[in-house]
C-alpha atoms as a PDB file:
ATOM      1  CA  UNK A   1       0.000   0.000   0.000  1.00  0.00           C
ATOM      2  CA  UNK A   2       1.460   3.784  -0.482  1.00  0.00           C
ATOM      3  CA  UNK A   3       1.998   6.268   1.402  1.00  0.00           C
ATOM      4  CA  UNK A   4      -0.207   9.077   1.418  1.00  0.00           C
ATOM      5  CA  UNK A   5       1.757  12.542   1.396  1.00  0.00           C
ATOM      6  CA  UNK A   6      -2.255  14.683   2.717  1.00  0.00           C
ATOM      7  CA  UNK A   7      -0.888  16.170  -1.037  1.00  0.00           C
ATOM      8  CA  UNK A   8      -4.367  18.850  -1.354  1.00  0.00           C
ATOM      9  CA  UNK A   9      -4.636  20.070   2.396  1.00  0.00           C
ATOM     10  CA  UNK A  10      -0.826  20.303   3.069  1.00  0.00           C
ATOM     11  CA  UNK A  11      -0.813  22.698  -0.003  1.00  0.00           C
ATOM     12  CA  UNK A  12      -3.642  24.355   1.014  1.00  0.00           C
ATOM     13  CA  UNK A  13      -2.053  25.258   4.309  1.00  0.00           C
ATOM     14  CA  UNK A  14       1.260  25.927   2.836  1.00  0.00           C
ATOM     15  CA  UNK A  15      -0.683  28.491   0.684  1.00  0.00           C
ATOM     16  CA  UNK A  16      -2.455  29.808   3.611  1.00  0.00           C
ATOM     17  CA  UNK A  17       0.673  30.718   5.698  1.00  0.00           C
ATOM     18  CA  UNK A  18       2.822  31.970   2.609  1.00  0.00           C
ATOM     19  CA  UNK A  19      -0.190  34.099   1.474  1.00  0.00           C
ATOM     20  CA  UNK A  20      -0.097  36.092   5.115  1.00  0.00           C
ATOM     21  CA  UNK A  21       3.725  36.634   4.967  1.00  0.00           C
ATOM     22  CA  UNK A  22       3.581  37.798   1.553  1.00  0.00           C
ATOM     23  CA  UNK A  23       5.459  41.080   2.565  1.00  0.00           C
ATOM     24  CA  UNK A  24       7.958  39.917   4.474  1.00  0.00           C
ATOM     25  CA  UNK A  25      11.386  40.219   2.975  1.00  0.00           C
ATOM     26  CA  UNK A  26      13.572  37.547   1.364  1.00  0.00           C
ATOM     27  CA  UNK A  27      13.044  34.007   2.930  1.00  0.00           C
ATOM     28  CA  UNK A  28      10.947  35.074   4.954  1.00  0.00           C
ATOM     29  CA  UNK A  29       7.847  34.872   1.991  1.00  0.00           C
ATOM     30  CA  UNK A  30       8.987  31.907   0.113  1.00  0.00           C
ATOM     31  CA  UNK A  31      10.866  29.160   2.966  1.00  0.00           C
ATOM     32  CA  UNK A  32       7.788  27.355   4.405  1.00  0.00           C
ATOM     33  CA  UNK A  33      10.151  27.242   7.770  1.00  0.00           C
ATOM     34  CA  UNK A  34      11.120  30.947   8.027  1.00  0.00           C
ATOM     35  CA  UNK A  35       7.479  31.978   7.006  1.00  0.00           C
ATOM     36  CA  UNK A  36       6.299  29.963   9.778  1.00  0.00           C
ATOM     37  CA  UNK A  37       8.161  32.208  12.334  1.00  0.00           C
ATOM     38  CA  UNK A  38       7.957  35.155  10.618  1.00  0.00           C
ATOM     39  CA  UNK A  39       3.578  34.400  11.127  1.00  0.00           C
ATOM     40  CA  UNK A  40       3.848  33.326  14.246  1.00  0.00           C
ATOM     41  CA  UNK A  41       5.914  36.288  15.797  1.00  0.00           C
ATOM     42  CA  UNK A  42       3.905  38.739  13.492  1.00  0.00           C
ATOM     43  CA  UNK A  43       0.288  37.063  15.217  1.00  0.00           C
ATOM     44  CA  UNK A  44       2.109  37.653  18.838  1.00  0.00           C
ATOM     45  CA  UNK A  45       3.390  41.303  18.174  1.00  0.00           C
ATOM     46  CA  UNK A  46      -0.299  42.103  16.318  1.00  0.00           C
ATOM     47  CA  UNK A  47      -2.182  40.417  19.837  1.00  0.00           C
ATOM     48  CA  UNK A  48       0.160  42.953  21.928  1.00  0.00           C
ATOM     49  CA  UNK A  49       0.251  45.998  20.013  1.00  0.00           C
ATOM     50  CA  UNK A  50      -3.525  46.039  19.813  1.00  0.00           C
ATOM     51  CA  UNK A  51      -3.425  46.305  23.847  1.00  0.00           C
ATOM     52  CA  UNK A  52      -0.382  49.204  23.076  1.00  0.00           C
ATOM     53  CA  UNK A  53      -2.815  51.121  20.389  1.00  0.00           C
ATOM     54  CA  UNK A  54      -5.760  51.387  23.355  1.00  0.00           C
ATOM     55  CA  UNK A  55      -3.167  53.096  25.826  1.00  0.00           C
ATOM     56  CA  UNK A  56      -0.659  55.291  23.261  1.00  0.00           C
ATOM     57  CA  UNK A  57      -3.969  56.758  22.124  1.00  0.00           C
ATOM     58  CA  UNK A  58      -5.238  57.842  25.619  1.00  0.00           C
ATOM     59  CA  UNK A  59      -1.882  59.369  26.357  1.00  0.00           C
ATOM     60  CA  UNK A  60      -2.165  61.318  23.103  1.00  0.00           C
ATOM     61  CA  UNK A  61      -5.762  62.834  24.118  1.00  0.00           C
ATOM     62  CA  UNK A  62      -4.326  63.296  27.401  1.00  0.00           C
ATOM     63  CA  UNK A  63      -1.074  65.477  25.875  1.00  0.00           C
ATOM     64  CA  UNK A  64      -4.276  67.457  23.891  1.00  0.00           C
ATOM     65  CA  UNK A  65      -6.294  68.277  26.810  1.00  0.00           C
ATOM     66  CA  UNK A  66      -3.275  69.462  28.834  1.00  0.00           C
ATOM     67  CA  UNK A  67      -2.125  71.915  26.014  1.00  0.00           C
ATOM     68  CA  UNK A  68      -5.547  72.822  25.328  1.00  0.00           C
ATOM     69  CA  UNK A  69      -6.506  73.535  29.103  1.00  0.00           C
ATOM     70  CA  UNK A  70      -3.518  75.041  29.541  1.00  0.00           C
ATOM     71  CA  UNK A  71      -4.051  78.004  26.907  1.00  0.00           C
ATOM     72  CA  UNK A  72      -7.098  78.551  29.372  1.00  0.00           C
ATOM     73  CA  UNK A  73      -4.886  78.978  32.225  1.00  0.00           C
ATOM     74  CA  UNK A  74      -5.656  76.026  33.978  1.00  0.00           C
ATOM     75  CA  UNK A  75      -4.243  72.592  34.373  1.00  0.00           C
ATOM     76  CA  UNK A  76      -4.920  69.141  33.202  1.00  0.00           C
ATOM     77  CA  UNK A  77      -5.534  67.823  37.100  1.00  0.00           C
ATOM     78  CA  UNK A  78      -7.573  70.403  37.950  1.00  0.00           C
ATOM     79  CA  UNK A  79      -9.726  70.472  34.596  1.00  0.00           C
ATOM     80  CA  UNK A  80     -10.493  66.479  35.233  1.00  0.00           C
ATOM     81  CA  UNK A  81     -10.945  67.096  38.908  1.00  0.00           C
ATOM     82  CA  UNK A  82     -13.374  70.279  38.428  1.00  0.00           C
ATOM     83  CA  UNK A  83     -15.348  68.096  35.764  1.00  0.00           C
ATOM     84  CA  UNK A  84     -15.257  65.225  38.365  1.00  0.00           C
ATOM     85  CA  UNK A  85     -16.814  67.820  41.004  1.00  0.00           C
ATOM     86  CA  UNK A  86     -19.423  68.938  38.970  1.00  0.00           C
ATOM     87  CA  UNK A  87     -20.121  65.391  37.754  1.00  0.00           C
ATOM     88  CA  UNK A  88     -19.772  65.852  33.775  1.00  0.00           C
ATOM     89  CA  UNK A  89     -18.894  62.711  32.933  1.00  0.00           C
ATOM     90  CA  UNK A  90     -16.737  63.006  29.074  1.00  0.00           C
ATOM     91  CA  UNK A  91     -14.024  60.304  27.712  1.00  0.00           C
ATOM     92  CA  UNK A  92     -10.918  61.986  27.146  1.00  0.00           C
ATOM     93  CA  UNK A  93     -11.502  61.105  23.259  1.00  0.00           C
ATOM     94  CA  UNK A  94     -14.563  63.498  23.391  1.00  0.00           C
ATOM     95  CA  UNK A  95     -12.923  65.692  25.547  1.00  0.00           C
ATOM     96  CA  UNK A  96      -9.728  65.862  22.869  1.00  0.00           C
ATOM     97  CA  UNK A  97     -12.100  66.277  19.700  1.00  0.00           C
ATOM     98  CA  UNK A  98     -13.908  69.756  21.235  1.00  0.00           C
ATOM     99  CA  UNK A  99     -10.826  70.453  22.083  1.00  0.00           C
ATOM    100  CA  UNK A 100      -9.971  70.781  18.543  1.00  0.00           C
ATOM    101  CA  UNK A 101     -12.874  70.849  17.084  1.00  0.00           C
ATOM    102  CA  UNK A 102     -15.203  73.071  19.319  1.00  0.00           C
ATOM    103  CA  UNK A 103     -13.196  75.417  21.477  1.00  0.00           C
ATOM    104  CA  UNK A 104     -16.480  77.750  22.428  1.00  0.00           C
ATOM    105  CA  UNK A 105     -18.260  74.762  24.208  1.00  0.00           C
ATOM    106  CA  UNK A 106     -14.719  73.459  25.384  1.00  0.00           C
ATOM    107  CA  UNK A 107     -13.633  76.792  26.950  1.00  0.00           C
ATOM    108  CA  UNK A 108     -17.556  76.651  28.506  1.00  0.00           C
ATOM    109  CA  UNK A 109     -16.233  73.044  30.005  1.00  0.00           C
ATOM    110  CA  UNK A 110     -13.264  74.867  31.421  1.00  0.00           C
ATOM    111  CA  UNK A 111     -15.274  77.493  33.062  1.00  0.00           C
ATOM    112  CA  UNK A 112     -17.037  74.736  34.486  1.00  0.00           C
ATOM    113  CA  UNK A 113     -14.207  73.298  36.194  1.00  0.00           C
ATOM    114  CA  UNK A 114     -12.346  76.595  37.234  1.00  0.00           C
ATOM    115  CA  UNK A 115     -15.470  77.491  39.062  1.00  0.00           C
ATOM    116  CA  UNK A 116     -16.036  73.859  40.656  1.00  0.00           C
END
């Protein structure tokens, strides 16, 4: 009796791993081996970095609202803590985008907090 090499799913999976590496450099898109690693290290550093994206993101609102607030003449601490007091209750995202995008109502948010 012979051997059976699994000839249709083996290239199937081959395909399947060499088609996600396809921009990898060199070996690293054609050797089955290499392409392997290259997957597996690119699935582990994808799985981290989306945990990275959540908090380099609210640092970067946070940097916004200080300069922002701070234009006002007040600081980032006490802005948070004034909204706290007065309970308005904003994400720093929506906080950053007025901010930027509507400095009349976000100066009214800071007047808020200087007087809480």
């Amino acid at each position: 009796m012979s051997r059976a090499s699994s000839g249709v799913p083996r290239k199937r999976r081959t395909k399947k791993i060499l088609k996600a590496v396809k921009g990898a450099k060199l070996e690293r898109s054609k050797n089955l081996r290499r392409a392997k690693e290259t997957l597996k290290r690119a699935l582990a550093y994808s799985y981290r970095d989306r945990k990275v994206k959540k908090r380099e993101f609210r640092s970067l609102w946070i940097t916004r609202i200080n300069a922002a607030t701070r234009e006002r003449g007040i600081t980032y601490s006490r802005f948070i803590g004034g909204l706290k007091k007065n309970k308005i209750e904003l994400s720093r995202d929506m906080l950053c985008r007025l901010a930027i995008e509507e400095p009349k109502a976000f100066d009214a948010l800071v007047d808020i907090a200087k007087s809480g």
